[in-house]
Protein backbone atom coordinates (compact mmCIF):
# COMPACT_ATOMS: atom_id res chain seq x y z
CA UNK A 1 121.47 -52.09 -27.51
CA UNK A 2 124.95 -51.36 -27.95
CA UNK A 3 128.01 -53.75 -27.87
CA UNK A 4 129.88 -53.16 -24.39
CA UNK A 5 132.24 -56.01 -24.02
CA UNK A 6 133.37 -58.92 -26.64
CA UNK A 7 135.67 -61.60 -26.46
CA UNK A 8 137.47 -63.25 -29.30
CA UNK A 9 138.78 -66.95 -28.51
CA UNK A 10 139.38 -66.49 -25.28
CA UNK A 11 142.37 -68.85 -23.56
CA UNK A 12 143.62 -69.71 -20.29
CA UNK A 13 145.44 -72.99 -19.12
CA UNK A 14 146.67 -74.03 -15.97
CA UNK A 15 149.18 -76.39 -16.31
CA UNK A 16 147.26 -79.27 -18.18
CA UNK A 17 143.67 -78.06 -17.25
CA UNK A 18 142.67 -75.57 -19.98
CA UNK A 19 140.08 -73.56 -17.67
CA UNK A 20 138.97 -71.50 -20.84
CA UNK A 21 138.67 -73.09 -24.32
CA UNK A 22 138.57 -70.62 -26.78
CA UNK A 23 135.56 -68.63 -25.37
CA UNK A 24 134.04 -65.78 -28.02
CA UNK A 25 131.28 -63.87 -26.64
CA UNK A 26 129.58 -60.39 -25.79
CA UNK A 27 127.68 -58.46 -23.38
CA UNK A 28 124.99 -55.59 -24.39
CA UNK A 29 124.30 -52.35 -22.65
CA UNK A 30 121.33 -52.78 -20.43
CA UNK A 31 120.92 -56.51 -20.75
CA UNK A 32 121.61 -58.49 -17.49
CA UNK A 33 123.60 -61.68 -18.32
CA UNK A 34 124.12 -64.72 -16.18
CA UNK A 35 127.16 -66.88 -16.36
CA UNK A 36 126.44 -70.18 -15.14
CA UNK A 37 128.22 -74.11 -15.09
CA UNK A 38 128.69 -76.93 -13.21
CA UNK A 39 131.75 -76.70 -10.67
CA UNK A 40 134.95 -76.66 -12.47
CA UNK A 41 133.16 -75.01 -16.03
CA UNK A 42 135.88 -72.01 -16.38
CA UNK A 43 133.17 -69.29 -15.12
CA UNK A 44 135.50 -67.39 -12.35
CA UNK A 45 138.61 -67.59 -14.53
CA UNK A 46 136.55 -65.82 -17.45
CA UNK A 47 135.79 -62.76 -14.76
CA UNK A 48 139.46 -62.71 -14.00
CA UNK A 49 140.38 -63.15 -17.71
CA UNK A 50 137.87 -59.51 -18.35
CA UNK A 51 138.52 -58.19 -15.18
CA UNK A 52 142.56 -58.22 -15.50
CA UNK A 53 142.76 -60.50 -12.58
CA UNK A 54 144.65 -63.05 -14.90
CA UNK A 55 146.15 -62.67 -18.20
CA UNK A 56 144.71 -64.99 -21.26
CA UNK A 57 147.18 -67.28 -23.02
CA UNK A 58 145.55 -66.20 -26.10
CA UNK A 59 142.63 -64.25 -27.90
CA UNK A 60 141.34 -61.03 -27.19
CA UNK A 61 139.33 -58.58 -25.05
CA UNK A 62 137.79 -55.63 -26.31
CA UNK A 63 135.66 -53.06 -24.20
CA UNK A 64 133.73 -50.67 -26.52
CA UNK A 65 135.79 -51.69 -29.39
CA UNK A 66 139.02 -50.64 -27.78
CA UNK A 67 141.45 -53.77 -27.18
CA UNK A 68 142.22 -54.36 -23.60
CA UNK A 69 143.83 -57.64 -23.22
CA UNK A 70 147.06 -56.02 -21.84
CA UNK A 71 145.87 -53.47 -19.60
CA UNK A 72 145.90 -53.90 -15.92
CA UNK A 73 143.09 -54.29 -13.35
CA UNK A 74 142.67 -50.42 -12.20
CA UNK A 75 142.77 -49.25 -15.88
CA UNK A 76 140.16 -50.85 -16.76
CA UNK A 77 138.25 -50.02 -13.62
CA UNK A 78 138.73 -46.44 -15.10
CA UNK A 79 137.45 -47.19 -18.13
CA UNK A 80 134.72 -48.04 -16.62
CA UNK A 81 134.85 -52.52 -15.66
CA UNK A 82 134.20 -53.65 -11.90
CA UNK A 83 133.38 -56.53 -10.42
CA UNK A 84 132.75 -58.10 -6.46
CA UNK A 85 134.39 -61.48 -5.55
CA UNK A 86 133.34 -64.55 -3.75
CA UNK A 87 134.77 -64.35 -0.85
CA UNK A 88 134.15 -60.81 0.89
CA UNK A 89 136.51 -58.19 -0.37
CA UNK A 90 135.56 -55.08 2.18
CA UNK A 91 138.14 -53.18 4.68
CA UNK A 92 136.35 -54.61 8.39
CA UNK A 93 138.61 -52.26 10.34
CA UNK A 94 137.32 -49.09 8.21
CA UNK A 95 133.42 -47.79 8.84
CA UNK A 96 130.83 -48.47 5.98
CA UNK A 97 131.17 -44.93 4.89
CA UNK A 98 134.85 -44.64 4.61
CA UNK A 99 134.69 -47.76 2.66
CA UNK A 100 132.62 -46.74 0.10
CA UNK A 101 134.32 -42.87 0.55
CA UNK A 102 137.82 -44.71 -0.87
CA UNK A 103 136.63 -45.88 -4.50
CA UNK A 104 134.44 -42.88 -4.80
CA UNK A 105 137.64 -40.43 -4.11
CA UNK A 106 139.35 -42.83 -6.77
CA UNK A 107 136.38 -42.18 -9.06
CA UNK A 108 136.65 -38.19 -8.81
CA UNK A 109 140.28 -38.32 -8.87
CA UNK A 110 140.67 -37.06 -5.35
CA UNK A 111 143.37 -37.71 -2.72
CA UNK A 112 142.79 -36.84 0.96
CA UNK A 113 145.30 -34.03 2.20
CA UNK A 114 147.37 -34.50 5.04
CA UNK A 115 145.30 -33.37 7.81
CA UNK A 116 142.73 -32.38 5.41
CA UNK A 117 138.90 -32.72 6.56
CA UNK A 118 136.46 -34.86 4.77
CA UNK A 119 134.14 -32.32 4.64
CA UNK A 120 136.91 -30.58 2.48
CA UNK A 121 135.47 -32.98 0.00
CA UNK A 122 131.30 -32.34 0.02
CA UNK A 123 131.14 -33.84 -3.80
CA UNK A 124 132.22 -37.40 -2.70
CA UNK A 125 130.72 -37.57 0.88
CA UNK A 126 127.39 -36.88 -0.99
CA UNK A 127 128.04 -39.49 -3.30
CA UNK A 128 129.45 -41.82 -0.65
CA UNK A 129 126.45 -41.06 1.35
CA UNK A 130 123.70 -41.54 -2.05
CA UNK A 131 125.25 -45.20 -2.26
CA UNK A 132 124.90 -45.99 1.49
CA UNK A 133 121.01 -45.18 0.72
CA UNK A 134 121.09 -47.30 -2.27
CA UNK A 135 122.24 -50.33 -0.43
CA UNK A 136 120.00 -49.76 2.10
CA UNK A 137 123.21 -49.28 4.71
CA UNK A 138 123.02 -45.87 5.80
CA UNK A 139 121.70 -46.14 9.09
CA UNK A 140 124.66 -48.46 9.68
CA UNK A 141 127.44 -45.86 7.84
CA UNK A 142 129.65 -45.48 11.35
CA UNK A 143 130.13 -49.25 12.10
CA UNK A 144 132.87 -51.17 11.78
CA UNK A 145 132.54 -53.17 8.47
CA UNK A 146 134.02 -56.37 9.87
CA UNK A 147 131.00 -56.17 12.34
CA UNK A 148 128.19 -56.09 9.62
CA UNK A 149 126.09 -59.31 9.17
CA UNK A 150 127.29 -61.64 6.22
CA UNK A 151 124.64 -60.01 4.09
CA UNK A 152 124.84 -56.22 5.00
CA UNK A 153 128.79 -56.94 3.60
CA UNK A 154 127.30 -58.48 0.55
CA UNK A 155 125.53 -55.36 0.24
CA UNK A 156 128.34 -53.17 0.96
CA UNK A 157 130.68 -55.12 -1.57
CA UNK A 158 127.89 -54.16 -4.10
CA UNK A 159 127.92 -50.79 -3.27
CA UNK A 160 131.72 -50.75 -3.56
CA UNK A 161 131.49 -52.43 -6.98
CA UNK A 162 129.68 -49.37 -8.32
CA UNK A 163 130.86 -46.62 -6.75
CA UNK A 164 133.37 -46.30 -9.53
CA UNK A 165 130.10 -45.56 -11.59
CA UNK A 166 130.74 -48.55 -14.09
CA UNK A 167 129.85 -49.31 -17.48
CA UNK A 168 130.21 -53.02 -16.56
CA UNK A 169 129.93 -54.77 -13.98
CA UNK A 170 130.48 -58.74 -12.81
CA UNK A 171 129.01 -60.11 -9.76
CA UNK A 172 130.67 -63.08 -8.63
CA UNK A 173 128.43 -65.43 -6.65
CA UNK A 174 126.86 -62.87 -4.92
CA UNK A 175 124.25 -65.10 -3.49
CA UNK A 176 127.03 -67.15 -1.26
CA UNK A 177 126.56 -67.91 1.99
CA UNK A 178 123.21 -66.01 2.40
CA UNK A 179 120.40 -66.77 4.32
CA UNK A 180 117.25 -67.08 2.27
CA UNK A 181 115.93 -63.18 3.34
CA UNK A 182 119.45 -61.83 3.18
CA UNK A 183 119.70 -63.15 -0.54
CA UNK A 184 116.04 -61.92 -1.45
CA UNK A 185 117.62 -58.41 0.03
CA UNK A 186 120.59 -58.90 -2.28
CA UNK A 187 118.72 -59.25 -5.44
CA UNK A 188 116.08 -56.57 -4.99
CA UNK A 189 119.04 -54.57 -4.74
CA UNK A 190 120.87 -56.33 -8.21
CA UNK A 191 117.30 -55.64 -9.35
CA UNK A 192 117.12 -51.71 -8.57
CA UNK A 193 120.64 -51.37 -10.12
CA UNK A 194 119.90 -52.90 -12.89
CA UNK A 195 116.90 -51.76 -13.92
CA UNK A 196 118.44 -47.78 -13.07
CA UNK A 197 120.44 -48.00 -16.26
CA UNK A 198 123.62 -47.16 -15.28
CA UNK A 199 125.49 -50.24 -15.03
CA UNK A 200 125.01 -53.50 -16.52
CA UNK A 201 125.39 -56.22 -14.78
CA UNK A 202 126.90 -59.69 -15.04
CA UNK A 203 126.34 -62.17 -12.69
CA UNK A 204 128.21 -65.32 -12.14
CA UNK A 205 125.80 -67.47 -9.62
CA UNK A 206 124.99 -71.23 -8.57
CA UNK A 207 121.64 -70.84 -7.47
CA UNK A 208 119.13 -71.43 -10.28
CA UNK A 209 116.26 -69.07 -8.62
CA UNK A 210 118.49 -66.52 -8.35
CA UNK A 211 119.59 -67.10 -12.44
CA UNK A 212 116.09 -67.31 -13.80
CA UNK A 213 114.40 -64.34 -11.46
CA UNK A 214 117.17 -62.00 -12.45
CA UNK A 215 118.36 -62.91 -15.43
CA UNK A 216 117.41 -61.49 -19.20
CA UNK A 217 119.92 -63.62 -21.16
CA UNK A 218 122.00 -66.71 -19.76
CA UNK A 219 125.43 -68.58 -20.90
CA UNK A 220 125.93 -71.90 -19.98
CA UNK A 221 129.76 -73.03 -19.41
CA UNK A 222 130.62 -76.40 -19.46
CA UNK A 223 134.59 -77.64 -19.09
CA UNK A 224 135.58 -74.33 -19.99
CA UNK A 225 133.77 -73.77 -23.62
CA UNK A 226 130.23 -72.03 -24.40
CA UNK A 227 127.61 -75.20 -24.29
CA UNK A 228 124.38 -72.71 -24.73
CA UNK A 229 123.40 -68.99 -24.52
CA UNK A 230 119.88 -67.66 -24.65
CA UNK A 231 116.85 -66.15 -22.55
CA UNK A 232 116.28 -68.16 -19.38
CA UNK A 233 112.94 -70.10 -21.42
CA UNK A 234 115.60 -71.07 -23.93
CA UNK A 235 118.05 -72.46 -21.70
CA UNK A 236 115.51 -74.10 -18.67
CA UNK A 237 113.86 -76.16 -22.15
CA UNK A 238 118.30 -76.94 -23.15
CA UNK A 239 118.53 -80.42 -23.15
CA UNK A 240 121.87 -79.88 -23.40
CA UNK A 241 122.27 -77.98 -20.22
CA UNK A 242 119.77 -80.13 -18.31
CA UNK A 243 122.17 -83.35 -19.06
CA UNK A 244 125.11 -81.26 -17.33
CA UNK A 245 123.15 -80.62 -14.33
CA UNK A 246 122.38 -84.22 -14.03
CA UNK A 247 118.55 -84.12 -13.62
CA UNK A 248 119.38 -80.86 -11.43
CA UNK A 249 115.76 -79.07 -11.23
CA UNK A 250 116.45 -75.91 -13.53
């Protein structure tokens, strides 16, 4: 497998709280990698450190060898990095197809016309309308977003996240808030993605069935710093990482 992303002692402070200590890692094409830590470990402010969200006090970023620890958000989205959010990041006013239709246009470089028709544009309504089917959302393409069920927009927001046909991409908590059959729906479908070999997938979660079903390789944060990386029978058999938890059944 080749080297997609690497860090190299990664930095980020906030005030007095440093919420990444120095972090130096790297994901692999095709390997699904969970990030996971006890509240407060630095694992969202490392997504927004390699997403562009937030700049790094120090270290570096490097996406296929090329260093990106200056470039904005939507440059690296183009060089192929995405990512979903914790809390729900759709357009509720706008249909499920035009939603997905926006970051697919962005993806083909297209701009809709003044009074120009969608069907103008048959490449990315077919592609718009192949993602619907892969979240399992097209019989609900003409509805509102905002009136989709919490886990149909989880869905959606995953079908937004690729759209842009990424190299990379981080899910943040995409578990939260689900009901138990709306998350099982939600990682069939991290599942199918993944294992389709276009994107790989990082997944920053809390729920520990969610980690060790999904996961091929996990990294354990802990007060911002690496405590332990490895396959999920590495890290449940961590003493290490069972002592953070607490006793918390891995």
């Amino acid at each position: 497998m080749s080297e997609l992303l690497r860090t190299e002692s990664l930095r980020r402070r906030f005030g007095e709280l440093i919420a990444v200590d120095g972090v130096t890692l790297s994901f692999e094409g095709g390997i699904l990698t969970s990030i996971i830590g006890p509240n407060g470990a630095g694992k969202t402010t490392l997504i927004n450190l390699l997403t562009g969200s937030l700049p790094p006090d120090s270290g570096k970023i490097l996406f296929k060898g090329e260093d990106i620890t200056g470039i904005p958000t939507e440059k690296r989205v183009k060089k192929g990095i995405s990512r979903s959010f914790q809390i729900m990041n759709i357009f509720p006013r706008l249909t499920v197809f035009q939603n997905v239709l926006l970051p697919v246009f962005s993806c083909l470089n297209k701009s809709m016309r003044p009074f120009s028709s969608v069907q103008d544009h048959q490449d990315a309504v077919a592609e718009a309308e192949r993602i619907l089917e892969d979240v399992g959302l097209w019989g609900k393409r003409d509805l509102p977003s905002g009136k989709l069920s919490h886990g149909d927009q989880r869905l959606l927001e995953m079908g937004l996240a690729v759209a842009a046909e990424p190299e990379l991409c981080f899910l943040d908590e995409p578990s939260s808030g689900l009901n138990p059959v709306e998350r099982v729906r939600v990682l069939e479908l991290i599942k199918k993605m993944a294992t389709a070999g276009k994107t790989t997938f990082v997944v920053v979660e809390h729920d520990m069935d969610v980690v060790f079903s999904l996961s091929d390789r996990i990294i354990v944060m802990s007060l911002g710093r690496m405590l332990a990386e490895g396959e999920p029978t590495e890290i449940r058999e961590n003493k290490e990482v069972r002592e953070i938890y607490l006793g918390e059944e891995l």
